[in-house]
Each structure stands twice: as structure tokens, then as C-alpha cells.
PDB file of N, CA and C in Angstrom:
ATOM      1  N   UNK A   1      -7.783   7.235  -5.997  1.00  0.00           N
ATOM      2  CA  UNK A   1      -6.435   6.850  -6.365  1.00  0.00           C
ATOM      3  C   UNK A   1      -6.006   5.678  -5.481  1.00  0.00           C
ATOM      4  N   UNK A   2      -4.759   4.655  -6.055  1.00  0.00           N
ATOM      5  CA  UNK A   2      -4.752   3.637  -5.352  1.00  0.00           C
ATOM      6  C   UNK A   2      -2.928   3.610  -5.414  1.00  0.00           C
ATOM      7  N   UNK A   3      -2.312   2.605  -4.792  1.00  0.00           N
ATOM      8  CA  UNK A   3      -1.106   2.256  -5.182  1.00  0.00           C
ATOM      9  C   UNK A   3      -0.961   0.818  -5.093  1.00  0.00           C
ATOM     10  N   UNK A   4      -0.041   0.438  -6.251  1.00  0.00           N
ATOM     11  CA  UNK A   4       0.429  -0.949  -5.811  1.00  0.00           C
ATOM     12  C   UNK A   4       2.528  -1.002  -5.450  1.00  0.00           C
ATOM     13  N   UNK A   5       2.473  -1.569  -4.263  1.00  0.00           N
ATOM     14  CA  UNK A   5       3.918  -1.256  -3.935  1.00  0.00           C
ATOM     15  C   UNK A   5       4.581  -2.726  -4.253  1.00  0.00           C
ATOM     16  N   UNK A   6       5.980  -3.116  -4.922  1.00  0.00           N
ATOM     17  CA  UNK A   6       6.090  -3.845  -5.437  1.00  0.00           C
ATOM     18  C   UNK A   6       7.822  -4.182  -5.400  1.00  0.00           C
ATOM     19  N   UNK A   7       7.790  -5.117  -4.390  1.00  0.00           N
ATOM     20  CA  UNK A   7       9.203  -5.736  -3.588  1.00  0.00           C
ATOM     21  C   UNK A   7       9.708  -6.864  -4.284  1.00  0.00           C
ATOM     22  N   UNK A   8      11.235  -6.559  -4.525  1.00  0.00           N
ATOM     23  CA  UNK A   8      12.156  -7.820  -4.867  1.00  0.00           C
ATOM     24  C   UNK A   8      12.475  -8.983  -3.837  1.00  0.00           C
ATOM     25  N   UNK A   9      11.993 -10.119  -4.106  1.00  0.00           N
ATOM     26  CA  UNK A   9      12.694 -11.759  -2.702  1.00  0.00           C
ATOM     27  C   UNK A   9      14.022 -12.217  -3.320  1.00  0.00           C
ATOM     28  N   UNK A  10      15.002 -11.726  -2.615  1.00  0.00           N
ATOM     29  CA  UNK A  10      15.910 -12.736  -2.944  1.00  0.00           C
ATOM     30  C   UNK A  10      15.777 -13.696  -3.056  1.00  0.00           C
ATOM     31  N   UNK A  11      16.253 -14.980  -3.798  1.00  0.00           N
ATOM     32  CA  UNK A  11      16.940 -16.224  -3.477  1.00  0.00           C
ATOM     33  C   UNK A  11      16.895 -16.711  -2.470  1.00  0.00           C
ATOM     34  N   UNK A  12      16.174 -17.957  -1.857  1.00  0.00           N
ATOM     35  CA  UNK A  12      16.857 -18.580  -0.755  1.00  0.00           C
ATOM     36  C   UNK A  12      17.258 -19.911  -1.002  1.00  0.00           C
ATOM     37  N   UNK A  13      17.544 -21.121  -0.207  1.00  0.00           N
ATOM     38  CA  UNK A  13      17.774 -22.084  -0.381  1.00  0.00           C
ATOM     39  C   UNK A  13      17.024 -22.755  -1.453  1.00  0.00           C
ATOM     40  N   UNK A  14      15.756 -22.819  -1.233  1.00  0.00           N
ATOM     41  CA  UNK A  14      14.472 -23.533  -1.602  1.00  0.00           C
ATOM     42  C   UNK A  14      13.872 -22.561  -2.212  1.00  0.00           C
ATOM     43  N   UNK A  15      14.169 -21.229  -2.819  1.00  0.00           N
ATOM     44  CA  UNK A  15      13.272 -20.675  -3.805  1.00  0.00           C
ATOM     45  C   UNK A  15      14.257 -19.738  -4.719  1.00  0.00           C
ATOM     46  N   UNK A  16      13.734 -19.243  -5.577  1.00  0.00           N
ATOM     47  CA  UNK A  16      13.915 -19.032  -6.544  1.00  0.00           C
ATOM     48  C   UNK A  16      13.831 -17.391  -6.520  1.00  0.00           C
ATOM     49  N   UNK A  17      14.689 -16.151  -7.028  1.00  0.00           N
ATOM     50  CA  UNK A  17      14.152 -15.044  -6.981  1.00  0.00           C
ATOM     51  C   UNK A  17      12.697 -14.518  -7.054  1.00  0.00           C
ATOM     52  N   UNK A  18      11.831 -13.329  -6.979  1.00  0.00           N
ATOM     53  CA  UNK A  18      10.403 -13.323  -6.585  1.00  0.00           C
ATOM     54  C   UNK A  18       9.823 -11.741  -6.547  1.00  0.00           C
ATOM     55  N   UNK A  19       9.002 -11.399  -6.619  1.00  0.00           N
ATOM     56  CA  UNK A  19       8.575 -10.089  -6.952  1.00  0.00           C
ATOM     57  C   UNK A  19       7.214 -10.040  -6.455  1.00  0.00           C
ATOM     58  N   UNK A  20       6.930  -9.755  -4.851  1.00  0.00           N
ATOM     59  CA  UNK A  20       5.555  -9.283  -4.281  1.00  0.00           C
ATOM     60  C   UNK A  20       5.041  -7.989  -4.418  1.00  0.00           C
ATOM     61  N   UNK A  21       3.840  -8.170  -5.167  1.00  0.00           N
ATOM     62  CA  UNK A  21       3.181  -6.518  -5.178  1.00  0.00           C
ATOM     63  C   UNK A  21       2.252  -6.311  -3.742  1.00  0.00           C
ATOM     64  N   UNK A  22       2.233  -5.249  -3.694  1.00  0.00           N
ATOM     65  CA  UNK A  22       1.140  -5.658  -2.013  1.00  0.00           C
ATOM     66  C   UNK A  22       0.127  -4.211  -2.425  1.00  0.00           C
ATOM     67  N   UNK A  23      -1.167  -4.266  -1.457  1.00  0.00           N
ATOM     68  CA  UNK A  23      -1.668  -3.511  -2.267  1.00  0.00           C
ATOM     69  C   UNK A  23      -2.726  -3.193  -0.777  1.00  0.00           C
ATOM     70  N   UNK A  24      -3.799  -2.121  -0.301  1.00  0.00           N
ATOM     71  CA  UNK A  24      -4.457  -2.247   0.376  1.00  0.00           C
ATOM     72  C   UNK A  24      -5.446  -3.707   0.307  1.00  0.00           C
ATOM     73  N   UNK A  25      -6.301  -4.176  -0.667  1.00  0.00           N
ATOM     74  CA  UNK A  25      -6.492  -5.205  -0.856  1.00  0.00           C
ATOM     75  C   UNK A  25      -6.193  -6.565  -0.681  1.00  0.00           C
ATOM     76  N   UNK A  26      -4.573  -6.607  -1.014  1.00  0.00           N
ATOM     77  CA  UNK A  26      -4.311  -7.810  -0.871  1.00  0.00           C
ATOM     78  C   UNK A  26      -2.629  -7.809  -1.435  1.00  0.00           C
ATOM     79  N   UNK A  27      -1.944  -9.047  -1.717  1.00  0.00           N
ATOM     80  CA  UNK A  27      -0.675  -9.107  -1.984  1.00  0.00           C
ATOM     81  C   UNK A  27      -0.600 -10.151  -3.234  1.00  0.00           C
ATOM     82  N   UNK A  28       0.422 -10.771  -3.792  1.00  0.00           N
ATOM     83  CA  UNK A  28       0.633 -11.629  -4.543  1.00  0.00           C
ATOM     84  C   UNK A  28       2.171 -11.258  -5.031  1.00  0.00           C
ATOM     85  N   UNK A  29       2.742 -13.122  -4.928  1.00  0.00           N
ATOM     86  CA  UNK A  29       3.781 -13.046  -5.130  1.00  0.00           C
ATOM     87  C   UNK A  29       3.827 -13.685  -6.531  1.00  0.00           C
ATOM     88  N   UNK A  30       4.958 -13.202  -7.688  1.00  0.00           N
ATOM     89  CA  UNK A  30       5.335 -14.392  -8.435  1.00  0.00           C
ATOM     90  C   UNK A  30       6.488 -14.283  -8.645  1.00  0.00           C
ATOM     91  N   UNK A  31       7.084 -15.542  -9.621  1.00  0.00           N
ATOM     92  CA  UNK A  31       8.498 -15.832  -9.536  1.00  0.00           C
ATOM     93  C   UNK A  31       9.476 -15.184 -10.447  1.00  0.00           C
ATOM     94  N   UNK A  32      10.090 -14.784 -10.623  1.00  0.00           N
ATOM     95  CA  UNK A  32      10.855 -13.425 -11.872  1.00  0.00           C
ATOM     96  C   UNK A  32      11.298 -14.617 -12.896  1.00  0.00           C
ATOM     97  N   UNK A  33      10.628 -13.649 -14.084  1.00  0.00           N
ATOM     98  CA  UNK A  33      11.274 -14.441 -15.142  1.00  0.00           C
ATOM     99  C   UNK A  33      12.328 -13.487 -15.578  1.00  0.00           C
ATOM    100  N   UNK A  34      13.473 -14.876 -15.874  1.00  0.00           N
ATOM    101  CA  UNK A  34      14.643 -14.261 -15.946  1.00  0.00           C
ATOM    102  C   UNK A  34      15.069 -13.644 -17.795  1.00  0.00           C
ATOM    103  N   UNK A  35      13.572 -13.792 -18.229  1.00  0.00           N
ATOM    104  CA  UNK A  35      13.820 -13.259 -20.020  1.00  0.00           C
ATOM    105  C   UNK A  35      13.723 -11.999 -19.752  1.00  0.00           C
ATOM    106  N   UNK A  36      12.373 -11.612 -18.407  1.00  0.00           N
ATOM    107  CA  UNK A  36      12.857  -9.594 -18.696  1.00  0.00           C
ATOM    108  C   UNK A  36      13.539  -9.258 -17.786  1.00  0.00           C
ATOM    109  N   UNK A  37      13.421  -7.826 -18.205  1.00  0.00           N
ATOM    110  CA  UNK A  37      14.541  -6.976 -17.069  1.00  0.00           C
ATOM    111  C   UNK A  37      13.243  -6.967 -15.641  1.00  0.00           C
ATOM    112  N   UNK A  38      14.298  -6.256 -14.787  1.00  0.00           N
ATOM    113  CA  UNK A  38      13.802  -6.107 -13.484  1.00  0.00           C
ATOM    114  C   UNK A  38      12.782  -5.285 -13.937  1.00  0.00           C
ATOM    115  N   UNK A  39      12.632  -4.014 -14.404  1.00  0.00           N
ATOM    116  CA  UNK A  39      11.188  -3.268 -14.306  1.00  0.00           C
ATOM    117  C   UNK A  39       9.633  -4.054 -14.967  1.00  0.00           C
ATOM    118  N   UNK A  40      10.424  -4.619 -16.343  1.00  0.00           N
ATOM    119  CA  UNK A  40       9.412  -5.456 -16.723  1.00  0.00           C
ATOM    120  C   UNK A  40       8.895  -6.447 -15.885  1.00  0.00           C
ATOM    121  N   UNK A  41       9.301  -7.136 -14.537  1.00  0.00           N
ATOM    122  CA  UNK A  41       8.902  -8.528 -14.031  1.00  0.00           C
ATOM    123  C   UNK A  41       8.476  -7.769 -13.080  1.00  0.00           C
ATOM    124  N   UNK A  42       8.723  -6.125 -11.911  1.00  0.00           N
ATOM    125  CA  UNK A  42       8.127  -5.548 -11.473  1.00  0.00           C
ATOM    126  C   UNK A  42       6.729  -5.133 -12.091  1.00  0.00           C
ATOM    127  N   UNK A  43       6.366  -5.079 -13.262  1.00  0.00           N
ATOM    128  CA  UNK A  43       5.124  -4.228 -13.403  1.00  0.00           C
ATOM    129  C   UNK A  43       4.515  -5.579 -13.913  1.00  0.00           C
ATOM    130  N   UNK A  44       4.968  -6.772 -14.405  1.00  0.00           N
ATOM    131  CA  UNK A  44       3.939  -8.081 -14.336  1.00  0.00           C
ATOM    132  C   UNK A  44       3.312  -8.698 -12.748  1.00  0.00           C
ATOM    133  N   UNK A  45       4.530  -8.058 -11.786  1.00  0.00           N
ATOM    134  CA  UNK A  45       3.892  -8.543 -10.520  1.00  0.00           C
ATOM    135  C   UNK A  45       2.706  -7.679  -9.959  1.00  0.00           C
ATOM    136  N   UNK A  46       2.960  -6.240 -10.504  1.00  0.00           N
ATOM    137  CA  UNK A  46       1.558  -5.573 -10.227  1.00  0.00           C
ATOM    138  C   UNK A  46       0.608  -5.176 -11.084  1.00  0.00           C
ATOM    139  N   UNK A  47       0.233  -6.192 -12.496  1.00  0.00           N
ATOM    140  CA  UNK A  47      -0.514  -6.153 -12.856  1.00  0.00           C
ATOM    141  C   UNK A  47      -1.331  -7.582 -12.353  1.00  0.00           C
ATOM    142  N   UNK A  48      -0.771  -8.698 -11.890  1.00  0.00           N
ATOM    143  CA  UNK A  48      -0.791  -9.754 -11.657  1.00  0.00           C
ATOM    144  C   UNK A  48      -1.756  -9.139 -10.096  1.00  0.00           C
ATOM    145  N   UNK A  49      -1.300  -8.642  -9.351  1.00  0.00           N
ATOM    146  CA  UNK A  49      -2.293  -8.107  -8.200  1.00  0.00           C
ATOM    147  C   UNK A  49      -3.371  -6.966  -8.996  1.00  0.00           C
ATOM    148  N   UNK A  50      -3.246  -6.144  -9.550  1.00  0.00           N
ATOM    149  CA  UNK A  50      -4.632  -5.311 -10.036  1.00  0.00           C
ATOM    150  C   UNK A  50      -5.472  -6.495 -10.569  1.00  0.00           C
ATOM    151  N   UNK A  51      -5.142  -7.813 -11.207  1.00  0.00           N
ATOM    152  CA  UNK A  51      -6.059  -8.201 -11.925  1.00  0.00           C
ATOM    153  C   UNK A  51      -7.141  -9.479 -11.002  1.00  0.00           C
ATOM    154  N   UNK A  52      -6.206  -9.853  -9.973  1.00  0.00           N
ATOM    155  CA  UNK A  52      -6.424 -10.569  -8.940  1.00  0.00           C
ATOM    156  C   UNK A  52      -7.567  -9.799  -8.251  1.00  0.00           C
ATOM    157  N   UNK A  53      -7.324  -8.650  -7.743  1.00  0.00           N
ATOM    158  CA  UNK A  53      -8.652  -7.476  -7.128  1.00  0.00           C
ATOM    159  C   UNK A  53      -9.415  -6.970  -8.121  1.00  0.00           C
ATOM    160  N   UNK A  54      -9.003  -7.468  -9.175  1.00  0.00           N
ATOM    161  CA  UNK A  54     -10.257  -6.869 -10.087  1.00  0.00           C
ATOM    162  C   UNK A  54     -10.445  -5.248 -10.484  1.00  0.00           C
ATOM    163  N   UNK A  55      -9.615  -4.752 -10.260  1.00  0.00           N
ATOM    164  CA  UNK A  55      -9.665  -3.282 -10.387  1.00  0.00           C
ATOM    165  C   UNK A  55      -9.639  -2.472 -11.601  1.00  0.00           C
ATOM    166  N   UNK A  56      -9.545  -3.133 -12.616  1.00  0.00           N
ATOM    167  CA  UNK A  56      -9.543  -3.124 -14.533  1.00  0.00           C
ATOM    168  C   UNK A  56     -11.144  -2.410 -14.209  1.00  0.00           C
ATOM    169  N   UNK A  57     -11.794  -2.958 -13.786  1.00  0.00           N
ATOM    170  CA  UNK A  57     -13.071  -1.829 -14.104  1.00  0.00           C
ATOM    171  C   UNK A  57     -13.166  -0.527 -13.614  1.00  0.00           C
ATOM    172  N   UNK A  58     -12.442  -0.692 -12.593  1.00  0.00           N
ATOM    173  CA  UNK A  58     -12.474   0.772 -12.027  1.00  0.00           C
ATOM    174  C   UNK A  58     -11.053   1.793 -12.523  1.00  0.00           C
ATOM    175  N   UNK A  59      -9.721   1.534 -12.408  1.00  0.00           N
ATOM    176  CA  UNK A  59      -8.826   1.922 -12.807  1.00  0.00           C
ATOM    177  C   UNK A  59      -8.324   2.052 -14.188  1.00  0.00           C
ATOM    178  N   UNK A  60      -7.181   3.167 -14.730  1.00  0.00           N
ATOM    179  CA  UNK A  60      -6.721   2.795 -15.592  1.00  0.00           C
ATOM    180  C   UNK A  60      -6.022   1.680 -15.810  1.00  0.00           C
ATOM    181  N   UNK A  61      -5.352   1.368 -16.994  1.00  0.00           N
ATOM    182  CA  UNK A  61      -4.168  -0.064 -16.791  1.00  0.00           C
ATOM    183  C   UNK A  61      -2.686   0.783 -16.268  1.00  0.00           C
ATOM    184  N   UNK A  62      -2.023  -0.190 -15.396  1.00  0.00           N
ATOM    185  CA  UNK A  62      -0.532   0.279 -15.179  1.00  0.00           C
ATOM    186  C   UNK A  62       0.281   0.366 -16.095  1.00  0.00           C
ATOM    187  N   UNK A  63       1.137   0.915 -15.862  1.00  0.00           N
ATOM    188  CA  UNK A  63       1.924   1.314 -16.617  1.00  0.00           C
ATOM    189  C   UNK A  63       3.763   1.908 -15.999  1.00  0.00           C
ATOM    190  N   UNK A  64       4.824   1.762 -16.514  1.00  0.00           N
ATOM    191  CA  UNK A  64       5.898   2.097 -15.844  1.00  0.00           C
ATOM    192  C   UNK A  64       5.707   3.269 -15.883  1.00  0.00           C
ATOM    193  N   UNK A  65       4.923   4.065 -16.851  1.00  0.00           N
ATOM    194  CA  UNK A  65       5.463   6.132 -16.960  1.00  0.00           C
ATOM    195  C   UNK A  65       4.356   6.335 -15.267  1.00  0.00           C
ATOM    196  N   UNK A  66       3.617   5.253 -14.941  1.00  0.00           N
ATOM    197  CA  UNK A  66       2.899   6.064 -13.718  1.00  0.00           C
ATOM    198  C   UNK A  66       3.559   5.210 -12.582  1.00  0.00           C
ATOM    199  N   UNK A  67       4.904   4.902 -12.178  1.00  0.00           N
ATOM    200  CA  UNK A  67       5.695   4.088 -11.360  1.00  0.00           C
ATOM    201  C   UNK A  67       6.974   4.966 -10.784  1.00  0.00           C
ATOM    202  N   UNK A  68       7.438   4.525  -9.659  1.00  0.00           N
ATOM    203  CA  UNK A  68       8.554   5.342  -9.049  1.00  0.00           C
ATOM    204  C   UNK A  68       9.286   4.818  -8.290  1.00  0.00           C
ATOM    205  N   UNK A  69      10.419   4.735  -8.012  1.00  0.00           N
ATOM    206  CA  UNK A  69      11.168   3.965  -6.912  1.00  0.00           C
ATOM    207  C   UNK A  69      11.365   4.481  -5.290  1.00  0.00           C
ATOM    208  N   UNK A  70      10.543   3.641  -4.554  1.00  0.00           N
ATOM    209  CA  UNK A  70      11.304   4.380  -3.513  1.00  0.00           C
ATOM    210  C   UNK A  70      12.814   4.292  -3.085  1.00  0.00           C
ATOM    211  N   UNK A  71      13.197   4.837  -1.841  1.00  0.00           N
ATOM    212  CA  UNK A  71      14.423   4.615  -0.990  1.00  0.00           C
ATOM    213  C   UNK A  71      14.695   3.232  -0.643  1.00  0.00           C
ATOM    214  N   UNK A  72      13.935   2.579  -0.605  1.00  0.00           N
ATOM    215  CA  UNK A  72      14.673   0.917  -0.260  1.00  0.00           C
ATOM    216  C   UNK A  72      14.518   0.173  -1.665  1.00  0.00           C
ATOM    217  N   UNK A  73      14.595   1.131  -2.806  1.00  0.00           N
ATOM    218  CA  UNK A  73      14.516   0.310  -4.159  1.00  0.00           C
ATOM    219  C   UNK A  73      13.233  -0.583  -4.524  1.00  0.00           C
ATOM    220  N   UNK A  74      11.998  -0.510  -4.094  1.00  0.00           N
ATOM    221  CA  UNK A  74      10.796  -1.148  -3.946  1.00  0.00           C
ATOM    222  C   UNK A  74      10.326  -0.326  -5.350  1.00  0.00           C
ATOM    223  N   UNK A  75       9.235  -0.775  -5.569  1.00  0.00           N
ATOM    224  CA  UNK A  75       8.539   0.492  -7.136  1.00  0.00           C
ATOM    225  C   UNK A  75       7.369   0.531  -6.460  1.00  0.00           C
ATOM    226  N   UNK A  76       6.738   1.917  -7.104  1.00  0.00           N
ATOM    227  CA  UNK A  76       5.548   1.726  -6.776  1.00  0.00           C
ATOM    228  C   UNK A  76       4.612   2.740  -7.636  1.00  0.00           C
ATOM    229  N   UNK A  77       3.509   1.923  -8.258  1.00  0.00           N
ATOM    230  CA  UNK A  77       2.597   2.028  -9.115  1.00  0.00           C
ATOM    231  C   UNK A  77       1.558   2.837  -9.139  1.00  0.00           C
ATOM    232  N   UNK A  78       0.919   3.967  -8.843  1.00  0.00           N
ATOM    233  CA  UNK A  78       0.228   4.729  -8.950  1.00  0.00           C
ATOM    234  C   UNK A  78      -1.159   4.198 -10.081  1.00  0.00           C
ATOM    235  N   UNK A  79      -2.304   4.231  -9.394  1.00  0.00           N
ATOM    236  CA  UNK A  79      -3.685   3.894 -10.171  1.00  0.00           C
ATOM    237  C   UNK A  79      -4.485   5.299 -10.064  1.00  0.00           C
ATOM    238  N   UNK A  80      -4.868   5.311 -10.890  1.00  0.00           N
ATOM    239  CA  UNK A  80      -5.584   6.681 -11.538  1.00  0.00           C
ATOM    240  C   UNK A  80      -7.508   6.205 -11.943  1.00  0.00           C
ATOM    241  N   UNK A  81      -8.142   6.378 -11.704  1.00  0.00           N
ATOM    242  CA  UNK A  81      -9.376   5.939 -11.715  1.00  0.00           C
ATOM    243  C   UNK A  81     -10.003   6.292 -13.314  1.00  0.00           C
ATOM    244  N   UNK A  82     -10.856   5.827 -13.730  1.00  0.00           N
ATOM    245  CA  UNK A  82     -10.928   5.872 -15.023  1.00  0.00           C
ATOM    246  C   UNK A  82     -11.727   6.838 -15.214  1.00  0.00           C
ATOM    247  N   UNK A  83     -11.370   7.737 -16.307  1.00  0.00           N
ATOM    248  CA  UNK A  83     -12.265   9.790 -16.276  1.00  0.00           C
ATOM    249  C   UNK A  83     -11.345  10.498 -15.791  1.00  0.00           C
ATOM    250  N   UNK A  84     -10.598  10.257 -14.805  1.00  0.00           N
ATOM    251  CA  UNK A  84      -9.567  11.274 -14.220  1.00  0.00           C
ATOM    252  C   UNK A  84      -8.645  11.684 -15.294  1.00  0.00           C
TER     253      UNK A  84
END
């Protein structure tokens, strides 16, 4: 089993709102598109890291029904290995 945890960037001067997934592997940020809602641009930022690590062969695909919010409002993605 794996997780991908997946943080909102405010705004700053010089950027633009932002959505980092972070992952044991690795991280990746991208920039929120403002056509979807917040959960939708959350689960493009952590499919955007599963696909970056390559983990489509080993895992199922994400999905929001396997996602949860923590206490500081972060989501986080639950990976399920494929057969499980």
C-alpha cells in the first residue's frame, strides 16, 4: 500500500494558486486549473505524481472514493496494489 498526500499553495506575488502531491518517491507541483473544483485539481495533482513514478503498473488508478482529508485540509490518496 502506498499514499499520495496532496497540499494546496496559495497565491503569492509571482505565482499563481498550486496543488503539490508528495509521495515517498518524490513530489510534483502543478498549477490549479481554475475550470475544476478543488477535489478535481487535487486528484489531477496526484495522478500527475503516480504517473511521474510510474506506479500504473503496480497500483490501482486513484480515485476520490479511495481519498480523505486530513486536519490541516491536505487530501490524501490511498494506493491499493493491483489483486488486492
Amino acid at each position: 500500500m502506498q499514499a499520495i498526500e496532496v497540499k494546496y499553495l496559495a497565491p503569492t506575488n509571482s505565482r499563481e494558486s498550486r496543488f503539490k502531491a508528495t509521495a515517498p518517491g518524490g513530489s510534483i507541483t502543478i498549477s490549479r486549473d481554475y475550470a475544476l473544483d478543488t477535489n478535481v485539481n487535487k486528484l489531477a495533482a496526484a495522478t500527475a505524481l503516480f504517473n511521474k513514478l510510474g506506479w500504473n503498473e503496480s497500483f490501482e488508478s486513484l480515485s476520490l472514493e479511495k481519498s480523505g482529508e486530513l486536519a490541516n485540509h491536505n487530501t490524501v490518496f490511498i494506493l491499493t496494489l493491483k489483486g488486492e
